[in-house]
Protein backbone atom coordinates (compact mmCIF):
# COMPACT_ATOMS: atom_id res chain seq x y z
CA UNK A 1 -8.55 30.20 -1.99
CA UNK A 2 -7.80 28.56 -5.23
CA UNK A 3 -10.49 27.16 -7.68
CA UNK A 4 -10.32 24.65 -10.90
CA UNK A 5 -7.46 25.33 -13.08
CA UNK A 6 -5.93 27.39 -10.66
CA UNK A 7 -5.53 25.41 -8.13
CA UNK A 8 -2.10 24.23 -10.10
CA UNK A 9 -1.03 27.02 -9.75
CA UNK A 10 -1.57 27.74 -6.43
CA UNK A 11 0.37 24.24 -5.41
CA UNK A 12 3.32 24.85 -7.40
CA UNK A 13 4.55 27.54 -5.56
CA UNK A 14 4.52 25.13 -2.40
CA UNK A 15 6.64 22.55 -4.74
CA UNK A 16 9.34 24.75 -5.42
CA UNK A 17 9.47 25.93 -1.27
CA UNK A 18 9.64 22.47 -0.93
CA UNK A 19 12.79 21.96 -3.62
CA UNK A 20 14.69 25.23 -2.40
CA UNK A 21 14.01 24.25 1.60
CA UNK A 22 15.61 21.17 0.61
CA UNK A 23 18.53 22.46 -1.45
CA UNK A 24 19.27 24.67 1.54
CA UNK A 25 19.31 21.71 4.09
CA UNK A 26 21.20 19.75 1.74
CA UNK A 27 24.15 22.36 1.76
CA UNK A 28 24.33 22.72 5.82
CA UNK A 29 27.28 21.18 7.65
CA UNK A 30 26.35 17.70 8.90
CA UNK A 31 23.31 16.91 6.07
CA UNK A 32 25.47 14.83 3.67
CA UNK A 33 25.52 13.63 0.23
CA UNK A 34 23.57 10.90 1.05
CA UNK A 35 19.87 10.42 1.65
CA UNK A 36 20.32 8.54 4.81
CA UNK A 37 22.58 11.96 6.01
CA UNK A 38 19.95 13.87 4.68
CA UNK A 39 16.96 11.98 6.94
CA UNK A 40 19.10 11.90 9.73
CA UNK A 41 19.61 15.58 10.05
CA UNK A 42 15.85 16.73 9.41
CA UNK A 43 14.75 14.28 12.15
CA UNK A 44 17.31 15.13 14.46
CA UNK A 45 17.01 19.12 13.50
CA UNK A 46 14.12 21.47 14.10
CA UNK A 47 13.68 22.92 10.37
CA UNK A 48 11.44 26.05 10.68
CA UNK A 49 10.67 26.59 7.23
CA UNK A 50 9.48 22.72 7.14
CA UNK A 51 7.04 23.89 9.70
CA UNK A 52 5.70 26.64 7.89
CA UNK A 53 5.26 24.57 4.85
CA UNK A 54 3.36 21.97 6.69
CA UNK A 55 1.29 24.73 7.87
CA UNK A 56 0.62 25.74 4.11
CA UNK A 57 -0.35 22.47 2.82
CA UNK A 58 -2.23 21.73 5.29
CA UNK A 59 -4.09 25.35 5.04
CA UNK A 60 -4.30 24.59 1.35
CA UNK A 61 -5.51 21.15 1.29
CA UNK A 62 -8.45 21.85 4.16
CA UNK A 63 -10.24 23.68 0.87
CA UNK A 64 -10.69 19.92 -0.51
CA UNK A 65 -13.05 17.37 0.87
CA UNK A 66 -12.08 13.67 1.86
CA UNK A 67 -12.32 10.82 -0.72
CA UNK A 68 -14.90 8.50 0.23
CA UNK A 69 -16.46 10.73 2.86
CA UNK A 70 -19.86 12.46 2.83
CA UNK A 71 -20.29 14.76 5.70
CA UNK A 72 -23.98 14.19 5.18
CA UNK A 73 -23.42 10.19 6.10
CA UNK A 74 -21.68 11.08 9.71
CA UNK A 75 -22.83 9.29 12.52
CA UNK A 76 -21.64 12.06 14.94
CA UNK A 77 -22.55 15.71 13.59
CA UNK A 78 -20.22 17.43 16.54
């Protein structure tokens, strides 16, 4: 995946996913002005593209290791 310098620029596009997903929910009947409206209607709504998002951060960020853990100092290899 992404290396260094790039790595910026392989998060931002993520970020602005993340900005438009949330314009889009923001406009839907029943989200609100308000952030409590908002938080109500992503937790009480299924949000598909929130899923695949999670899926890319999470796809993106397995490339990184841990703070303060050295696979070498495991207890358990397995």
């Amino acid at each position: 995946m992404c290396r260094a310098r790039s790595e910026f620029w392989c998060a931002w596009p993520m970020c602005c996913r993340a900005v438009q997903i949330t314009i889009d929910i923001k406009n839907k009947e029943g989200a609100g002005p308000k952030l409590k409206d908002f938080k109500a209607y992503v937790d009480s709504t299924e949000v598909p593209e929130i899923k695949a998002l999670k899926a890319d951060v999470e796809k993106f960020a397995m490339d990184f290791p841990t703070i303060g853990f050295e696979k070498g100092e495991m207890r358990y290899k397995d």
